[in-house]
C-alpha atoms as a PDB file:
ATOM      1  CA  UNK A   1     -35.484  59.871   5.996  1.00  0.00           C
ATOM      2  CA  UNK A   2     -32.046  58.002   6.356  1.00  0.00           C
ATOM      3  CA  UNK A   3     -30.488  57.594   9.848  1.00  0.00           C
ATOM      4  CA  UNK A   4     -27.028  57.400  11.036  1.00  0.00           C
ATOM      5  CA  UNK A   5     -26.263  54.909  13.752  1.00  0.00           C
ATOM      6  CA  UNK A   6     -24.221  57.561  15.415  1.00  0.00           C
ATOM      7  CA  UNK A   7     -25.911  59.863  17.742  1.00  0.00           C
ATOM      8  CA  UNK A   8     -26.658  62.032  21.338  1.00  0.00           C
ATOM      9  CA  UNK A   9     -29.462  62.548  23.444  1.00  0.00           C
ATOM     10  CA  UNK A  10     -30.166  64.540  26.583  1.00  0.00           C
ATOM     11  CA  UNK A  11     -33.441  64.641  28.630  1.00  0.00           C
ATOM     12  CA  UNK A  12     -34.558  66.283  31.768  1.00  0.00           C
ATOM     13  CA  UNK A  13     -37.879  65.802  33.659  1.00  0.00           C
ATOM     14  CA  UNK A  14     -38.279  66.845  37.574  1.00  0.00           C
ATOM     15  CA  UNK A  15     -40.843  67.206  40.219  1.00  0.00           C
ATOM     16  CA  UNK A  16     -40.863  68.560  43.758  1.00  0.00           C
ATOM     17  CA  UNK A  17     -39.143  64.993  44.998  1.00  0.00           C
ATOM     18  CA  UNK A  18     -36.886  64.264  42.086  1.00  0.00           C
ATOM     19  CA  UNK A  19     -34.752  65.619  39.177  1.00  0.00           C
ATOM     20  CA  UNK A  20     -34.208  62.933  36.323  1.00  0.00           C
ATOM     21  CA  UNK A  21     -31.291  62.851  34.453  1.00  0.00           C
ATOM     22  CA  UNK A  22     -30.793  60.733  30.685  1.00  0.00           C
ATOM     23  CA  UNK A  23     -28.339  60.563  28.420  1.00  0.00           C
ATOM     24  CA  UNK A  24     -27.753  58.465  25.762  1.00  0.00           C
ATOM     25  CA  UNK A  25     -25.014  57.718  22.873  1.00  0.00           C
ATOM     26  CA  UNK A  26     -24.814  55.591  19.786  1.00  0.00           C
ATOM     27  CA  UNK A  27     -22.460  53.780  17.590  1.00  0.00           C
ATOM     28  CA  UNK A  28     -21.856  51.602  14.785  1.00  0.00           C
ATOM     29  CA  UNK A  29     -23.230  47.882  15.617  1.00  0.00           C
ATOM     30  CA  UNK A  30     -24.898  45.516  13.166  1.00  0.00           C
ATOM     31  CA  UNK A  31     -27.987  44.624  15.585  1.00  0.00           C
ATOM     32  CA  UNK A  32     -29.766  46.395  18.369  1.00  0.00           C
ATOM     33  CA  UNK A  33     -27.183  46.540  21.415  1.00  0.00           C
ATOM     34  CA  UNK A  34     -29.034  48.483  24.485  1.00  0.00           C
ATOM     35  CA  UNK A  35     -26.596  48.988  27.447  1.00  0.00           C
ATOM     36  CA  UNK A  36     -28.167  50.642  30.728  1.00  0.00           C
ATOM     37  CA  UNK A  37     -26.465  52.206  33.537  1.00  0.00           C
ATOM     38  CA  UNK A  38     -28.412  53.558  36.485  1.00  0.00           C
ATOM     39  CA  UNK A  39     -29.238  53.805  40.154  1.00  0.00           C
ATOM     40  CA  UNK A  40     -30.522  50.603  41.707  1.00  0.00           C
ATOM     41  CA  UNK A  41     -33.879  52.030  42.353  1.00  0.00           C
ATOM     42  CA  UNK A  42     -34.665  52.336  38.598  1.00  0.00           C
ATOM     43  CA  UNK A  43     -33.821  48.613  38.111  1.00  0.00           C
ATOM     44  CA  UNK A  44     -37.448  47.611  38.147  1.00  0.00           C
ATOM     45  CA  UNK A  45     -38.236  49.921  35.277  1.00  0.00           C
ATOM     46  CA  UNK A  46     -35.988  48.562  32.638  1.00  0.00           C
ATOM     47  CA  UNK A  47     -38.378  46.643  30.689  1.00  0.00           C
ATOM     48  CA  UNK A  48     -40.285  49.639  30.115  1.00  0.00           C
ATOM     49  CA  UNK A  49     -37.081  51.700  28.974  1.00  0.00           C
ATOM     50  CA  UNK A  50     -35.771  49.089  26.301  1.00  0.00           C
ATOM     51  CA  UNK A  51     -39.535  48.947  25.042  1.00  0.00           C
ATOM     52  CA  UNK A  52     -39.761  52.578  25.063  1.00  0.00           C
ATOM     53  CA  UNK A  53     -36.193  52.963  22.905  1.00  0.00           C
ATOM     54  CA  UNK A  54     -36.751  50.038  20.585  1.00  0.00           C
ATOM     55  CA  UNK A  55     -39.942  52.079  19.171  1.00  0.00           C
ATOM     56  CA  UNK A  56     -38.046  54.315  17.677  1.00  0.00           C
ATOM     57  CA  UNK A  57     -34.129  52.716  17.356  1.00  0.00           C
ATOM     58  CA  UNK A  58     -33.660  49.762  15.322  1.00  0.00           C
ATOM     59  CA  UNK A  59     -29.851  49.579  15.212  1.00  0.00           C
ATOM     60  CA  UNK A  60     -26.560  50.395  17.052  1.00  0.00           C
ATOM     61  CA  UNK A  61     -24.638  50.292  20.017  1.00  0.00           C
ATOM     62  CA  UNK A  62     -26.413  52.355  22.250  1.00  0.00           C
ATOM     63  CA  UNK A  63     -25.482  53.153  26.110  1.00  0.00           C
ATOM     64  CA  UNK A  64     -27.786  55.174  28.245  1.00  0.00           C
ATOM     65  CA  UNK A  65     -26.936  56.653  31.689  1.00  0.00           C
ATOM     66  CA  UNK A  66     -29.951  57.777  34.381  1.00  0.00           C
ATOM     67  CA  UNK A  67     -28.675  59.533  36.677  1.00  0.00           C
ATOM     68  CA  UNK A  68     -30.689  61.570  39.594  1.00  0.00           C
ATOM     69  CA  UNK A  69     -30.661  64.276  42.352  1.00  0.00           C
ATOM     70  CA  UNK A  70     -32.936  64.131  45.858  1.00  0.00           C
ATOM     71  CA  UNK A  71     -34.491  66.709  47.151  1.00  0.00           C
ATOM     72  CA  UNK A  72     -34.069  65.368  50.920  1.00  0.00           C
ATOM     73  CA  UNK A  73     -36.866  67.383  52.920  1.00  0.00           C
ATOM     74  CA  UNK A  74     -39.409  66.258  50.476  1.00  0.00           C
ATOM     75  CA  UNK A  75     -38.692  62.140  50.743  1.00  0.00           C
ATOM     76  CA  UNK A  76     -37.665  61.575  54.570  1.00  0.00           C
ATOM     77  CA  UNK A  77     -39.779  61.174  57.409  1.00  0.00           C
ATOM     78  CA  UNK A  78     -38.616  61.816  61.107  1.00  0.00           C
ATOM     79  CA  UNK A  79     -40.272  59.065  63.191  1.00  0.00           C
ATOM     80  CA  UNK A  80     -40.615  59.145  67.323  1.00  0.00           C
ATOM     81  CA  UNK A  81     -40.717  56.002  69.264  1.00  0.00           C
ATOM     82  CA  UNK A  82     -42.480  56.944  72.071  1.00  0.00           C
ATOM     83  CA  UNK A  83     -42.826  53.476  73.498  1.00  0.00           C
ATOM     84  CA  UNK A  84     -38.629  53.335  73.632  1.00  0.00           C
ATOM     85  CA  UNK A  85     -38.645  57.392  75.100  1.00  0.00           C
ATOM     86  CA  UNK A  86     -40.756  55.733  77.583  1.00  0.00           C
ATOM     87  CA  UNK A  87     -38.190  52.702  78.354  1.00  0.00           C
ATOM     88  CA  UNK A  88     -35.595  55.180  78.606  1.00  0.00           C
ATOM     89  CA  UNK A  89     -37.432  57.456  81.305  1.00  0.00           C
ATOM     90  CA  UNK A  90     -38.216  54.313  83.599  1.00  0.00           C
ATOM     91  CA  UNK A  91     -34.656  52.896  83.507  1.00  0.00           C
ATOM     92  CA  UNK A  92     -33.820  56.519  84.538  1.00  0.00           C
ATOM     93  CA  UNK A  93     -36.427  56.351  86.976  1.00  0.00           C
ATOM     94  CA  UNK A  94     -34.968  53.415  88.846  1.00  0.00           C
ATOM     95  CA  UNK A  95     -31.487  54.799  88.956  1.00  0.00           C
ATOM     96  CA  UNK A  96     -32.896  57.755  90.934  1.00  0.00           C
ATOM     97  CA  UNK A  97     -34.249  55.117  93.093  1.00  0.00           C
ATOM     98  CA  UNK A  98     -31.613  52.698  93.310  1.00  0.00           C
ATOM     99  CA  UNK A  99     -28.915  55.828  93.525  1.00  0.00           C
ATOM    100  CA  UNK A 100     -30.626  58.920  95.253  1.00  0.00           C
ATOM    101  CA  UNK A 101     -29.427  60.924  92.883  1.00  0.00           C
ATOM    102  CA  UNK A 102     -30.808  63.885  90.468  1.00  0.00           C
ATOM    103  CA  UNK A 103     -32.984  62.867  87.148  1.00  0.00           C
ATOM    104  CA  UNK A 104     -31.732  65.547  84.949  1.00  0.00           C
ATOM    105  CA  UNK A 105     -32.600  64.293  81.844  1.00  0.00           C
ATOM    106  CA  UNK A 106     -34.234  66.776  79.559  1.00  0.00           C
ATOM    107  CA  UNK A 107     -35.962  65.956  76.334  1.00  0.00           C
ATOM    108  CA  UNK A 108     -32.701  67.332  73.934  1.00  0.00           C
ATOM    109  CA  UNK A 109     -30.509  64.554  75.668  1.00  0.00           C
ATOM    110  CA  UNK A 110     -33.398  62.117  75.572  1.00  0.00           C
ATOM    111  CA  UNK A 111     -33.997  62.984  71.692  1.00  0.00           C
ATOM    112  CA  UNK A 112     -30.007  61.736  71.311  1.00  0.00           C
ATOM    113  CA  UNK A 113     -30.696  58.182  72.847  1.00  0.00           C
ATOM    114  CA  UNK A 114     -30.172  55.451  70.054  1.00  0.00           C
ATOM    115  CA  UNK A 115     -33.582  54.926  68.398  1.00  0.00           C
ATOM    116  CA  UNK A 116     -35.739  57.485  69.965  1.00  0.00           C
ATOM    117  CA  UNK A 117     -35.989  59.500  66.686  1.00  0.00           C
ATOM    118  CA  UNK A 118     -35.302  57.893  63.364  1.00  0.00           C
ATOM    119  CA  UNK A 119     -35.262  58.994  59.849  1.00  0.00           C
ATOM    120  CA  UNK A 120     -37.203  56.880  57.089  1.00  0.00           C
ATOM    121  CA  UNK A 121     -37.337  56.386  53.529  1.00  0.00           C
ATOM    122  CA  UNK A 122     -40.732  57.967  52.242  1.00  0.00           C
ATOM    123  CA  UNK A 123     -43.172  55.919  50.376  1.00  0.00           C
ATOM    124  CA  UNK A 124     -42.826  56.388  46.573  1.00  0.00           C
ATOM    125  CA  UNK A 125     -45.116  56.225  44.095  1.00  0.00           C
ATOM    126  CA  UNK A 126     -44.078  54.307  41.174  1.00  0.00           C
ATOM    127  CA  UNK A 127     -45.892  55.499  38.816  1.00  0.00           C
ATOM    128  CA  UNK A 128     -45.495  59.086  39.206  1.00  0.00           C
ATOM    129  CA  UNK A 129     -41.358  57.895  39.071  1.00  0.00           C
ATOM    130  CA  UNK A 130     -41.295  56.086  35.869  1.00  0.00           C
ATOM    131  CA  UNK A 131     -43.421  58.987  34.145  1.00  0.00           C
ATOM    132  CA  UNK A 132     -40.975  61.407  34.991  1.00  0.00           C
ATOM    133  CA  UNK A 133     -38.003  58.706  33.901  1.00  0.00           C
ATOM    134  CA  UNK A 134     -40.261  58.374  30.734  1.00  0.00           C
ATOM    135  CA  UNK A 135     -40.409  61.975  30.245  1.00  0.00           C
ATOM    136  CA  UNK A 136     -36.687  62.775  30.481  1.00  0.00           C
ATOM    137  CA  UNK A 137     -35.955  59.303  28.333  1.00  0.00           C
ATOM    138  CA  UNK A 138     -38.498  60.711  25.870  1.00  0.00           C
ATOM    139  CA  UNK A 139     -36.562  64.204  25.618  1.00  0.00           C
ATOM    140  CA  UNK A 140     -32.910  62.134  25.309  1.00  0.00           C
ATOM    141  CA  UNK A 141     -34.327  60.294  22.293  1.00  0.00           C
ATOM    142  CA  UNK A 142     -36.307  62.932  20.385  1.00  0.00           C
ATOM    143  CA  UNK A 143     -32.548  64.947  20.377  1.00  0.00           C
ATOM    144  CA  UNK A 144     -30.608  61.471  19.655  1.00  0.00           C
ATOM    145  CA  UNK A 145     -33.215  60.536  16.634  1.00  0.00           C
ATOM    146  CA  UNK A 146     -33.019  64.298  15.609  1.00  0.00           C
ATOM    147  CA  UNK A 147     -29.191  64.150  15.036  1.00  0.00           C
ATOM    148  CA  UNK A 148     -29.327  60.812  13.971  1.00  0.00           C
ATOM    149  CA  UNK A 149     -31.233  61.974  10.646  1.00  0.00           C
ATOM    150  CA  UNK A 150     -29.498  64.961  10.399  1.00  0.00           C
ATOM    151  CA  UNK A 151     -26.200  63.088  10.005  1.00  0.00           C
ATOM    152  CA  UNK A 152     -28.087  60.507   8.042  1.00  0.00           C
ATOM    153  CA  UNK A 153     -29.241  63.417   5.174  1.00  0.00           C
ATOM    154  CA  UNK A 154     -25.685  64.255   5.009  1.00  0.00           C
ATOM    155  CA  UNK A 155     -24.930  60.549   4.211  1.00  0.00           C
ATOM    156  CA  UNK A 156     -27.915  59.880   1.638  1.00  0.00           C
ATOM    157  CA  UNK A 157     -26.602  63.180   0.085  1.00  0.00           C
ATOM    158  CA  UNK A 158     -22.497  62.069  -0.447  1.00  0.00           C
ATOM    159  CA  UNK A 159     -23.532  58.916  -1.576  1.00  0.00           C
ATOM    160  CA  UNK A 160     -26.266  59.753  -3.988  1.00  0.00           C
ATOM    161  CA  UNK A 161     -23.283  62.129  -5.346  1.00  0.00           C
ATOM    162  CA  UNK A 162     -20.904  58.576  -5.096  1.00  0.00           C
ATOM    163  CA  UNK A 163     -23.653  56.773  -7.216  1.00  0.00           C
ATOM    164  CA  UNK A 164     -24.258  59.483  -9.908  1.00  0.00           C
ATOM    165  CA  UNK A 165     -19.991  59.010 -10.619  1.00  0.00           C
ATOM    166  CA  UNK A 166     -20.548  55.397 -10.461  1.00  0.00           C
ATOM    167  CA  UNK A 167     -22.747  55.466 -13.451  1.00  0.00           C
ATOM    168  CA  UNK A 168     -20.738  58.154 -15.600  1.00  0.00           C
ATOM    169  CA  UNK A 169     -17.950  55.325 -15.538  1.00  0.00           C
ATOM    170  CA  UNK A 170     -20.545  52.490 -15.798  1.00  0.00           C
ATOM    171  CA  UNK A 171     -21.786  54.851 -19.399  1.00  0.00           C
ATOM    172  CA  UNK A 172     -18.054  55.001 -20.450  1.00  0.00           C
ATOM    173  CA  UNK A 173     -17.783  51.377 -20.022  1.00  0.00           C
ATOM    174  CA  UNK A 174     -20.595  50.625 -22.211  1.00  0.00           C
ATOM    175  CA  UNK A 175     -19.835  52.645 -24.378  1.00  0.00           C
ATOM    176  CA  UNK A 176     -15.874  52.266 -25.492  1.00  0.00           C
ATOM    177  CA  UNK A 177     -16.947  47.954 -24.836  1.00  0.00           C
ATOM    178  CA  UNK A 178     -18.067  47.943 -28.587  1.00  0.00           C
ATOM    179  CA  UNK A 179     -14.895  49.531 -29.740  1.00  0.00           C
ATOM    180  CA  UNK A 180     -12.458  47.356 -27.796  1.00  0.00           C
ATOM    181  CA  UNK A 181     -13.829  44.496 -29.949  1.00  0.00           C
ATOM    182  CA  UNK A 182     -13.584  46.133 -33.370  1.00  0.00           C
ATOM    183  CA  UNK A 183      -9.606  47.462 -32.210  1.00  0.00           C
ATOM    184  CA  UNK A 184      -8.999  43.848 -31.497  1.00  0.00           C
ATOM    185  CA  UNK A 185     -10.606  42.487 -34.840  1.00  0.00           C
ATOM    186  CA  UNK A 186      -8.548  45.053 -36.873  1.00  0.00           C
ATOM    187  CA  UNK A 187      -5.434  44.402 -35.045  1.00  0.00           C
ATOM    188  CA  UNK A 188      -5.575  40.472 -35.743  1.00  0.00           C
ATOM    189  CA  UNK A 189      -6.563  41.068 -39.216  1.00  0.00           C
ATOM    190  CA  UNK A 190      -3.502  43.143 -39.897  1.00  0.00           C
ATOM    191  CA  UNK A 191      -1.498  40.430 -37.566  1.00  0.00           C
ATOM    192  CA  UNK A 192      -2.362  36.993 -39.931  1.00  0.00           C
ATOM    193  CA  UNK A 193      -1.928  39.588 -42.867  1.00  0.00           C
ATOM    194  CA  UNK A 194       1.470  39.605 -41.964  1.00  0.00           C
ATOM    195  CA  UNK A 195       1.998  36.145 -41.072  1.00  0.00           C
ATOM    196  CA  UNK A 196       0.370  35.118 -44.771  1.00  0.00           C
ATOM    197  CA  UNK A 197       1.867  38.115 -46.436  1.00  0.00           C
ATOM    198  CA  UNK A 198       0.250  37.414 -50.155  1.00  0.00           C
ATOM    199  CA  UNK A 199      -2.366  34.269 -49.040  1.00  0.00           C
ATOM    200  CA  UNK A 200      -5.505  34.886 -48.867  1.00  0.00           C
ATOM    201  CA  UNK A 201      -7.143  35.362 -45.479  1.00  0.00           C
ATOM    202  CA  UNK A 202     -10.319  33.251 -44.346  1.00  0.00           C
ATOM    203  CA  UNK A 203     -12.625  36.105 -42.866  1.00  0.00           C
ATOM    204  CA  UNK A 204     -14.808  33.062 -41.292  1.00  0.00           C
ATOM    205  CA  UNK A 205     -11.173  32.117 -39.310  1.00  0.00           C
ATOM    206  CA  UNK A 206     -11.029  35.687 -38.227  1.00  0.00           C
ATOM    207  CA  UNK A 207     -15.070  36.036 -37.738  1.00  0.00           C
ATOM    208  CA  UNK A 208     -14.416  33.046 -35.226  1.00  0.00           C
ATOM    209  CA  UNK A 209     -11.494  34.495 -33.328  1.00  0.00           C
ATOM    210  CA  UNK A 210     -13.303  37.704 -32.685  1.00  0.00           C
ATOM    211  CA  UNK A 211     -16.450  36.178 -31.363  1.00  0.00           C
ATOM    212  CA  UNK A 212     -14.195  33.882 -29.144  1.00  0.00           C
ATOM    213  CA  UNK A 213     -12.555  37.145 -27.651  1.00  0.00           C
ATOM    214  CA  UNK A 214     -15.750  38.773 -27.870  1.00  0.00           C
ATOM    215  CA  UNK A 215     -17.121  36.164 -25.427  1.00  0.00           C
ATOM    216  CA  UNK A 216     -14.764  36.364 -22.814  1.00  0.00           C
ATOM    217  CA  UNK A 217     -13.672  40.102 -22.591  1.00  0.00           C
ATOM    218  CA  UNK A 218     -18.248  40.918 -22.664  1.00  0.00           C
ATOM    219  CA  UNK A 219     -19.543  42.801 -19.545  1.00  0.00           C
ATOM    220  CA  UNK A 220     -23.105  43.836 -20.811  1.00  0.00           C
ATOM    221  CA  UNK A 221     -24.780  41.839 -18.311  1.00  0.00           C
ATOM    222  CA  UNK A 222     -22.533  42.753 -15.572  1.00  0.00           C
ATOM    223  CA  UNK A 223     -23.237  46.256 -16.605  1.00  0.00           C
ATOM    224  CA  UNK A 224     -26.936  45.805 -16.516  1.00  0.00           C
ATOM    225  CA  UNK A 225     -27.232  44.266 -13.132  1.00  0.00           C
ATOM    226  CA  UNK A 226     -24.531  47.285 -11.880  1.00  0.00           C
ATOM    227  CA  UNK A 227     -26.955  49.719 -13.095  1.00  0.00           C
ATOM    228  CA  UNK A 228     -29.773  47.830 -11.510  1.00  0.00           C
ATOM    229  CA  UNK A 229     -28.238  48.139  -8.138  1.00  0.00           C
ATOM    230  CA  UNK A 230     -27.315  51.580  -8.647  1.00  0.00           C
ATOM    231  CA  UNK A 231     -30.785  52.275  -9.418  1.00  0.00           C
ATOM    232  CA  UNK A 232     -31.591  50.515  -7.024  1.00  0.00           C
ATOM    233  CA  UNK A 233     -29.577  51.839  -4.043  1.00  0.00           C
ATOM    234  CA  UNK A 234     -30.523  55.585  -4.763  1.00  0.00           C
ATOM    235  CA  UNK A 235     -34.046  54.801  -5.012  1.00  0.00           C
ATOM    236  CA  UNK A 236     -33.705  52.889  -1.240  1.00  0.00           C
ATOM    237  CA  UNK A 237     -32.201  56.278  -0.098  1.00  0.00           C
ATOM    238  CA  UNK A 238     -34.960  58.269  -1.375  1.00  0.00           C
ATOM    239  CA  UNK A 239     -37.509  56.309   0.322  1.00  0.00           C
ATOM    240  CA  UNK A 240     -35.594  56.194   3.601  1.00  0.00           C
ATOM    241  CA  UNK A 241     -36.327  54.362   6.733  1.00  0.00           C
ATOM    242  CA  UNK A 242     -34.649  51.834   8.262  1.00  0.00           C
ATOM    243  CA  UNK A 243     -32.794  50.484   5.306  1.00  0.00           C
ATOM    244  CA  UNK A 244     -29.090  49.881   6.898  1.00  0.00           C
ATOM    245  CA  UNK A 245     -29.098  46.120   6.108  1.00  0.00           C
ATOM    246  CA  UNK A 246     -30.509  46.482   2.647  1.00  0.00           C
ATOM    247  CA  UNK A 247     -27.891  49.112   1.215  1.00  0.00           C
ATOM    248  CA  UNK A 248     -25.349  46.564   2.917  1.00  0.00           C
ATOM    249  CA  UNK A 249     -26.320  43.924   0.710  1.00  0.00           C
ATOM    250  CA  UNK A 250     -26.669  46.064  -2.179  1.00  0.00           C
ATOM    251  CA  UNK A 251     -23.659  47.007  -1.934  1.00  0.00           C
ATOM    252  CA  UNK A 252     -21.597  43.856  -1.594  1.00  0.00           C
ATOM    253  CA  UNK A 253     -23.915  43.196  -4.881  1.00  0.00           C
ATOM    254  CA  UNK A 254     -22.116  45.830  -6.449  1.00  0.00           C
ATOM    255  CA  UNK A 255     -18.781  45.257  -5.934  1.00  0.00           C
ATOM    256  CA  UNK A 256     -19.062  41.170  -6.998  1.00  0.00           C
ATOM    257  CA  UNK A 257     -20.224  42.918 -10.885  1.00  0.00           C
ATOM    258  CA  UNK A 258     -17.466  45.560 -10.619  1.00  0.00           C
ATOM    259  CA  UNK A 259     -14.988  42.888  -9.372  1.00  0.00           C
ATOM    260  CA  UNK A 260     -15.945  40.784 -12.526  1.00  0.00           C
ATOM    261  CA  UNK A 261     -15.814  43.554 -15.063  1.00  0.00           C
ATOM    262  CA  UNK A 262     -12.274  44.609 -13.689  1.00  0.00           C
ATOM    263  CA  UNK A 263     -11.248  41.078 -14.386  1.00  0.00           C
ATOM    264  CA  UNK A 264     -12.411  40.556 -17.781  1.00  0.00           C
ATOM    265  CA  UNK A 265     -11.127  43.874 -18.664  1.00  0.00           C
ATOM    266  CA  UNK A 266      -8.444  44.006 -21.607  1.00  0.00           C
ATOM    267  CA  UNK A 267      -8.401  47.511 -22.542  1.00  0.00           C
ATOM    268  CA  UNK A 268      -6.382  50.056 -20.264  1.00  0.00           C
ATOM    269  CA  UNK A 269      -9.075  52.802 -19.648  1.00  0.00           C
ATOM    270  CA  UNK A 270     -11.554  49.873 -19.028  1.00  0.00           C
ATOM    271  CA  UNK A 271      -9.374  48.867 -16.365  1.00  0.00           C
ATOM    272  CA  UNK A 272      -9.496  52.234 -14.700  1.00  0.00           C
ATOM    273  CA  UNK A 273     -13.015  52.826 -14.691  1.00  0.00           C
ATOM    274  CA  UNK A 274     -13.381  49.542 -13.146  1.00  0.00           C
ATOM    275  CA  UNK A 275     -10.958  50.543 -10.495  1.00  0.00           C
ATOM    276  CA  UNK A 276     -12.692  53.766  -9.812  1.00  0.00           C
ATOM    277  CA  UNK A 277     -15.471  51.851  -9.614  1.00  0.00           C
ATOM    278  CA  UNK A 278     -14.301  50.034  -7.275  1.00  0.00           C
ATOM    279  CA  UNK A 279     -13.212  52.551  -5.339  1.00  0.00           C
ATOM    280  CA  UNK A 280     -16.499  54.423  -5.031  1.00  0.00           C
ATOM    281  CA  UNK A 281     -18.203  51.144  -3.941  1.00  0.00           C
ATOM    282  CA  UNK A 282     -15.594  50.227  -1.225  1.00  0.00           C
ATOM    283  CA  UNK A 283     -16.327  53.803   0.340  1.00  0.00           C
ATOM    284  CA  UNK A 284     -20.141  53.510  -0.204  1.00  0.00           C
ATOM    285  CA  UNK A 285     -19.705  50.247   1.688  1.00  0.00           C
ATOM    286  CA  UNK A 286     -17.890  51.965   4.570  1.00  0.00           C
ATOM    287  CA  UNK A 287     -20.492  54.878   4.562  1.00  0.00           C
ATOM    288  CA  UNK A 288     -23.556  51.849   4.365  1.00  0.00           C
ATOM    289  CA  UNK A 289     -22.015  50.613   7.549  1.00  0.00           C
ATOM    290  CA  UNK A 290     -23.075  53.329   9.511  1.00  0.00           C
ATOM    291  CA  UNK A 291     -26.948  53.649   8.384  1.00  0.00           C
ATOM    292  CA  UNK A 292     -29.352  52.262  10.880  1.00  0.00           C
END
């Protein structure tokens, strides 16, 4: 299967502490570009997530985003310090001493005494974290590699279609190049006719001029090796995979032999094949650009 570079992905996972969010987008980019943005907390896991993506992404621009919600009751602890309560209640103890006066402290205003009860962080288990930050990753990219193929059929299709029109001009070219030769033979036979109106004409004289033209104005091994790469680019998209690079270079193969047949043309429809073919390869080139 062919693959776009262009593609989005959304995975969930969640547990009784945590709900994981991923998403992740794609573009166009000639190498593998990861760019990760996500809570601080995640930071030690982002070895893992670039060798989890690059399993199954071998080109683009991609950005992913982790995001994530807290379920509070489940991941704070309420800690007493019963040694500082104690501080407190002797201090107060004194007072009464020192002041005669009324210890009417209770335990709510006690409780509100910096310190006395603290909140803390929860130990987390790592591993349990990054499997459900593996799981929601996993989700993002089985959607992202899903529409990444699904646009990438779409583009195998149009330019399997671009390909087939290549070679009905490449067939016309082939076939009207033996006829170009034989119009230009006949039409400097009936030039030096003219020119020597009753002489004799040498037909070795005009053998040589048509051979000479002949040499320079002959695309059959251009028009071989177009074929070839024709041939050869439809059967790459057939196979599939990650083939991006290859139909790149295929490509730019292509247009060199169509840019050389357009400039050896001397024959008017010649020229406009070549210029259609041309035009097909630039947009094939365009489309290559975005296959992974």
């Amino acid at each position: 299967m062919i693959r776009s570079m262009t593609g989005f992905g959304r995975g969930e996972a969640s547990d009784e502490k945590y709900k994981i969010s991923v998403e992740m987008k794609s573009v166009n980019h000639r190498y593998m570009e990861l760019g990760i943005k996500m809570p601080k907390k995640f930071n030690v896991f982002e070895s893992n997530i670039r060798s989890l993506l690059k399993k199954d992404i071998q080109r683009g621009k991609v950005d992913l985003f982790v995001t994530y919600e807290v379920f509070e009751d489940s991941i704070v602890d309420l800690k007493y310090n019963s040694g500082l309560a104690e501080g407190y209640m002797k201090i107060f103890e004194k007072m009464v001493e020192q002041f005669g006066i009324e210890n009417d402290i209770r335990v709510s205003t006690l409780a509100r005494f910096p310190e006395v009860i603290t909140t803390e962080q929860a130990d987390e288990d790592e591993e349990t974290l990054w499997k459900l930050l593996e799981t929601a990753i996993s989700g993002a990219v089985e959607k992202f590699v899903e529409q990444r193929i699904t646009e990438g059929e779409a583009l195998k299709n149009d330019l399997c279609a671009k390909l087939d029109s290549m070679l009905v001009n490449v067939d016309y070219i082939e076939e009207r190049a033996p006829r170009i030769i034989e119009e230009y033979r006949q039409k400097l036979f009936e030039k030096v006719a003219e020119f020597l109106a009753d002489s004799s004409i040498e037909e070795n004289r005009i053998a040589a001029e048509v051979a000479l033209y002949t040499d320079k104005i002959c695309v059959d091994e251009e028009l071989v090796r177009l074929r070839t790469h024709i041939k050869g680019m439809k059967d790459t998209l057939i196979a599939g995979g990650f083939v991006g690079r290859k139909l790149d270079f295929i490509a730019q193969e292509m247009n060199r032999e169509a840019n050389t047949i357009l400039s050896k043309a001397n024959d008017m429809t010649v020229s406009d094949r070549a210029i259609e073919l041309k035009t097909d390869i630039e947009k094939i080139r365009e489309q290559v650009q975005n296959i992974e």
